[in-house]
C-alpha atoms as a PDB file:
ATOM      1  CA  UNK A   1      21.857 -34.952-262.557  1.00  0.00           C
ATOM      2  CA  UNK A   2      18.245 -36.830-262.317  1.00  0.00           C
ATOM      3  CA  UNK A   3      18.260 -39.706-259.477  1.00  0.00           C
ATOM      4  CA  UNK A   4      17.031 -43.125-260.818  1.00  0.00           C
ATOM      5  CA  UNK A   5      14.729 -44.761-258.300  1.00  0.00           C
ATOM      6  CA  UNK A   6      16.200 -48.017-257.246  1.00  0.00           C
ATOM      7  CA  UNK A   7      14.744 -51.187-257.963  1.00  0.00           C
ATOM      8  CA  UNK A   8      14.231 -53.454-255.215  1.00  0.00           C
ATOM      9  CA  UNK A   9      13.659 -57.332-257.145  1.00  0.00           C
ATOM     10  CA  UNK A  10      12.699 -60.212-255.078  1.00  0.00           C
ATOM     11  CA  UNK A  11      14.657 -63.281-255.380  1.00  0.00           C
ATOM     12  CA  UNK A  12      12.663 -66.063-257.171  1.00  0.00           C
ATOM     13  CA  UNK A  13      12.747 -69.165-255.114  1.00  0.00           C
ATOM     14  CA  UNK A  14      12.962 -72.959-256.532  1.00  0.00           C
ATOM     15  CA  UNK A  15      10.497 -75.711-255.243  1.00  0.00           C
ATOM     16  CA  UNK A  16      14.016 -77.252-254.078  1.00  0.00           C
ATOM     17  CA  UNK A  17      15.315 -73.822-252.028  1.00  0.00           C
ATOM     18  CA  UNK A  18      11.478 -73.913-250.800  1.00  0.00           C
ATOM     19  CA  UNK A  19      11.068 -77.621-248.969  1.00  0.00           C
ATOM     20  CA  UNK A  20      14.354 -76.424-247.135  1.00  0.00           C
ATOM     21  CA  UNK A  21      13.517 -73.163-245.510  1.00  0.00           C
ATOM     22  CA  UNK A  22      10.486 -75.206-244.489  1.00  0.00           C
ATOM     23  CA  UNK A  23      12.172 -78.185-242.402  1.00  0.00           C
ATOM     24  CA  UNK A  24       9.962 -78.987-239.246  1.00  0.00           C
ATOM     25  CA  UNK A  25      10.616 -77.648-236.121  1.00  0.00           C
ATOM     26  CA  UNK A  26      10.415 -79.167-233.153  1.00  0.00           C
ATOM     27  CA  UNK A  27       7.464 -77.558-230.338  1.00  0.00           C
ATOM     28  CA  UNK A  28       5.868 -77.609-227.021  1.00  0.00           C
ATOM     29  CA  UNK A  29       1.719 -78.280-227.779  1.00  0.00           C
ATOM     30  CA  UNK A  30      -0.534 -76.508-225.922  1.00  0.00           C
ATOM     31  CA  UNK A  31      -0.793 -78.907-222.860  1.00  0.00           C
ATOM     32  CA  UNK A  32       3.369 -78.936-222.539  1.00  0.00           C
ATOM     33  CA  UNK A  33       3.690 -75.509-221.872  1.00  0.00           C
ATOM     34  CA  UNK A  34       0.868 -74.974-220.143  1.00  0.00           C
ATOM     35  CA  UNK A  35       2.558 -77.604-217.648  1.00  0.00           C
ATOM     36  CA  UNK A  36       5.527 -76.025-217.683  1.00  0.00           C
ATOM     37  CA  UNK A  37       3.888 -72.619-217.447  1.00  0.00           C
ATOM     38  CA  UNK A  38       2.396 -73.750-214.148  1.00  0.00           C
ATOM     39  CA  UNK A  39       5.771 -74.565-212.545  1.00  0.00           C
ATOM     40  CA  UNK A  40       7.041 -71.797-213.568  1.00  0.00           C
ATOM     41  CA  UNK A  41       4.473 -69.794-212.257  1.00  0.00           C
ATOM     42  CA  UNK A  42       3.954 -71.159-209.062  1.00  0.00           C
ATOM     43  CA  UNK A  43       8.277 -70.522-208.907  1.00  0.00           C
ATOM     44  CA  UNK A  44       7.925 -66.536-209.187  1.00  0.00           C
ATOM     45  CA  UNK A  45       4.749 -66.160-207.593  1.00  0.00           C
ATOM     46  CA  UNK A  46       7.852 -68.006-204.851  1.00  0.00           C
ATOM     47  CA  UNK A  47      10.044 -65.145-205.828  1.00  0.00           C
ATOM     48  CA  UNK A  48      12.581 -67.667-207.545  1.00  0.00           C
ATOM     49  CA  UNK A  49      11.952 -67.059-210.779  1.00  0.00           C
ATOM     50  CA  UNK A  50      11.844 -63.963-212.953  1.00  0.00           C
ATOM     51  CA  UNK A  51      12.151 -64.568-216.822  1.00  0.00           C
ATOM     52  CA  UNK A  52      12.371 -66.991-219.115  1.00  0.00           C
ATOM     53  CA  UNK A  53      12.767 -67.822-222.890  1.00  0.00           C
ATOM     54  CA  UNK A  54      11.741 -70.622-225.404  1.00  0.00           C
ATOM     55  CA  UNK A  55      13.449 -71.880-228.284  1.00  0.00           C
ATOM     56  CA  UNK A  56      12.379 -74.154-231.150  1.00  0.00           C
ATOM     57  CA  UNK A  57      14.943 -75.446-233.059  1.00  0.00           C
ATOM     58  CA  UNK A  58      15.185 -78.568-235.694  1.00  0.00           C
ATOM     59  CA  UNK A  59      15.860 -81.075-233.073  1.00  0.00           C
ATOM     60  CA  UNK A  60      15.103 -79.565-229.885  1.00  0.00           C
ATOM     61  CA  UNK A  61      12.608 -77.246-228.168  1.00  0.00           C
ATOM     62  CA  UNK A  62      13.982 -75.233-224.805  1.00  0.00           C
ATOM     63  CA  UNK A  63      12.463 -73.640-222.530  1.00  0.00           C
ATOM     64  CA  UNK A  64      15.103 -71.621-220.579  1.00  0.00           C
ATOM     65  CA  UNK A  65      14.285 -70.693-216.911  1.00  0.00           C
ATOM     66  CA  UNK A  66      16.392 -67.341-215.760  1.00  0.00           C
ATOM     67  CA  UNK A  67      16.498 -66.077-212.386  1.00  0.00           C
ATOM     68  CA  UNK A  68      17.382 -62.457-213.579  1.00  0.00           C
ATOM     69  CA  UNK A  69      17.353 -61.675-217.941  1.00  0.00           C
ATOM     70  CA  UNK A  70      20.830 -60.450-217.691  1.00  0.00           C
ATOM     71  CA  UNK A  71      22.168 -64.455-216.419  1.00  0.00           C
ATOM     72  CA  UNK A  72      22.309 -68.095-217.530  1.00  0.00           C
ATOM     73  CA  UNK A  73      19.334 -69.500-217.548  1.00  0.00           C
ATOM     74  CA  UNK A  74      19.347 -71.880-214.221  1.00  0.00           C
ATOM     75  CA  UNK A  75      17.062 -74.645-215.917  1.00  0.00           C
ATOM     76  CA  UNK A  76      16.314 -75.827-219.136  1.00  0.00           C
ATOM     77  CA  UNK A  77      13.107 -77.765-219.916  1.00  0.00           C
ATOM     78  CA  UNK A  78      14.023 -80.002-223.167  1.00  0.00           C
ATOM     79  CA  UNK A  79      12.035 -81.883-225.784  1.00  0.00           C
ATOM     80  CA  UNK A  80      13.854 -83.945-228.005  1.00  0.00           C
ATOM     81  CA  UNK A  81      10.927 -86.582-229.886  1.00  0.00           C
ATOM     82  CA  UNK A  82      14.816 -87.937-230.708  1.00  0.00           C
ATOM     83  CA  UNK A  83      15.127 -89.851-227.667  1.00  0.00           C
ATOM     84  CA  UNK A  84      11.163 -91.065-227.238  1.00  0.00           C
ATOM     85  CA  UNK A  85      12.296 -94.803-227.547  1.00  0.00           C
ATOM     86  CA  UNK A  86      15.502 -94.354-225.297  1.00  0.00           C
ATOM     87  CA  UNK A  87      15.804 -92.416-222.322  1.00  0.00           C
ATOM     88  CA  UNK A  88      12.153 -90.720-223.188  1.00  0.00           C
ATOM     89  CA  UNK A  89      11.920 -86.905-224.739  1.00  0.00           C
ATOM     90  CA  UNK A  90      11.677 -84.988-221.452  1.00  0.00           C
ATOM     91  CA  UNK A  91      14.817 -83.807-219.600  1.00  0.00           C
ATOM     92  CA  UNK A  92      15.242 -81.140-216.979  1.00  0.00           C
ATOM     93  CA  UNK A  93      18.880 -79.982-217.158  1.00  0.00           C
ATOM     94  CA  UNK A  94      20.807 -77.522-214.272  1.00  0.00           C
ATOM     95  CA  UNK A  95      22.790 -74.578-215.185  1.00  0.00           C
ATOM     96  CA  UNK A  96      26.225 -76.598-214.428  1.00  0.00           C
ATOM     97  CA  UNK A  97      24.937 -79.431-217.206  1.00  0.00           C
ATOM     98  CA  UNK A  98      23.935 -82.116-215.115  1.00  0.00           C
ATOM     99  CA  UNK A  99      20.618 -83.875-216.188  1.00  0.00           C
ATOM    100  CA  UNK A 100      18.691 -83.317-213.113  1.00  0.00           C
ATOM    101  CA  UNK A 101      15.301 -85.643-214.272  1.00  0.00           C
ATOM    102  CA  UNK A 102      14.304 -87.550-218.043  1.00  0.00           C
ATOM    103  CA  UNK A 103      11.620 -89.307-219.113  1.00  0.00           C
ATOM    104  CA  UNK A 104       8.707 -90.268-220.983  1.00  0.00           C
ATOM    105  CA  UNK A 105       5.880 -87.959-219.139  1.00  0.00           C
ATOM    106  CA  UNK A 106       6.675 -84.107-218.454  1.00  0.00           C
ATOM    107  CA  UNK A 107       4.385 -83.886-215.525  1.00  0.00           C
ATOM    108  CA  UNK A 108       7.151 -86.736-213.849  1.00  0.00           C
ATOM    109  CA  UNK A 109      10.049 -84.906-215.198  1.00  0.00           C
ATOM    110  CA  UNK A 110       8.959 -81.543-214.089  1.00  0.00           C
ATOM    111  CA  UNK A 111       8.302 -82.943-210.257  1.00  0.00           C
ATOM    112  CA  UNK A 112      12.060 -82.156-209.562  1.00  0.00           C
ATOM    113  CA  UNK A 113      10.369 -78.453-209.244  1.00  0.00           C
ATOM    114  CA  UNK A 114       8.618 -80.005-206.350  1.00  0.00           C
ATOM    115  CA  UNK A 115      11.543 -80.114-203.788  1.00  0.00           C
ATOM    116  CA  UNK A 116      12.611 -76.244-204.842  1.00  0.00           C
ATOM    117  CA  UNK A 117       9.183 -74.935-204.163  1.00  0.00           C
ATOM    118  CA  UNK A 118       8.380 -76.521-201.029  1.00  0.00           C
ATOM    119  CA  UNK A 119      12.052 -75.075-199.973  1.00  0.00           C
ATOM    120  CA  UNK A 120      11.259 -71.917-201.417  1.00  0.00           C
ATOM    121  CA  UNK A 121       8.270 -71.653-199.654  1.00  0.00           C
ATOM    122  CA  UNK A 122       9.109 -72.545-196.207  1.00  0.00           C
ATOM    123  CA  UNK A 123      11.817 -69.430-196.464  1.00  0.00           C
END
């Protein structure tokens, strides 16, 4: 009995099937996470800190603050260009849910850090 090789055909894509794989995502730029970056550096370097994870999704980006990989993450950092007219597109939101700081500029959203790292530090 002689084996046939299989044949392994790509699927031929419409212009339609295209434009929707494609839908924009939302991001951090360069200057938002290397804002948040600093925080969050400045929290391990406290010894509060140890992992985190980013996610960029159609209507949201999240940048998920762990204090061990194996946990909930503790904080998210959220971006939602939604809500720039309303509350503003920032939020920083607590493990339990609660929306600990929102607003138009991410260096005054991410100040809430401020209070935990002065506390961390004086330990």
């Amino acid at each position: 009995m002689a084996e046939e090789p299989i044949a392994f055909l790509r699927a031929v894509q419409t212009p339609a099937a295209r434009t929707e794989q494609t839908a924009p995502q939302v991001a951090f730029d360069r200057q938002e996470l290397g804002r948040i970056l600093t925080v969050y550096g400045r929290m391990v370097a406290a010894g509060e800190w140890r992992d985190y994870a980013i996610d960029f999704r159609d209507e949201v980006a999240v940048f998920s603050i762990f204090r061990r990989a194996s946990e909930m993450p503790l904080f998210r950092v959220e971006k939602r260009p939604k809500l720039r007219d309303r509350q503003g597109m920032y939020a920083v939101i607590a493990a339990t849910g609660h929306i600990l700081k929102r607003g138009h500029d991410l260096v005054q959203v991410l100040r809430v850090f401020d209070k935990k790292l002065l506390k961390a530090a004086s330990i």
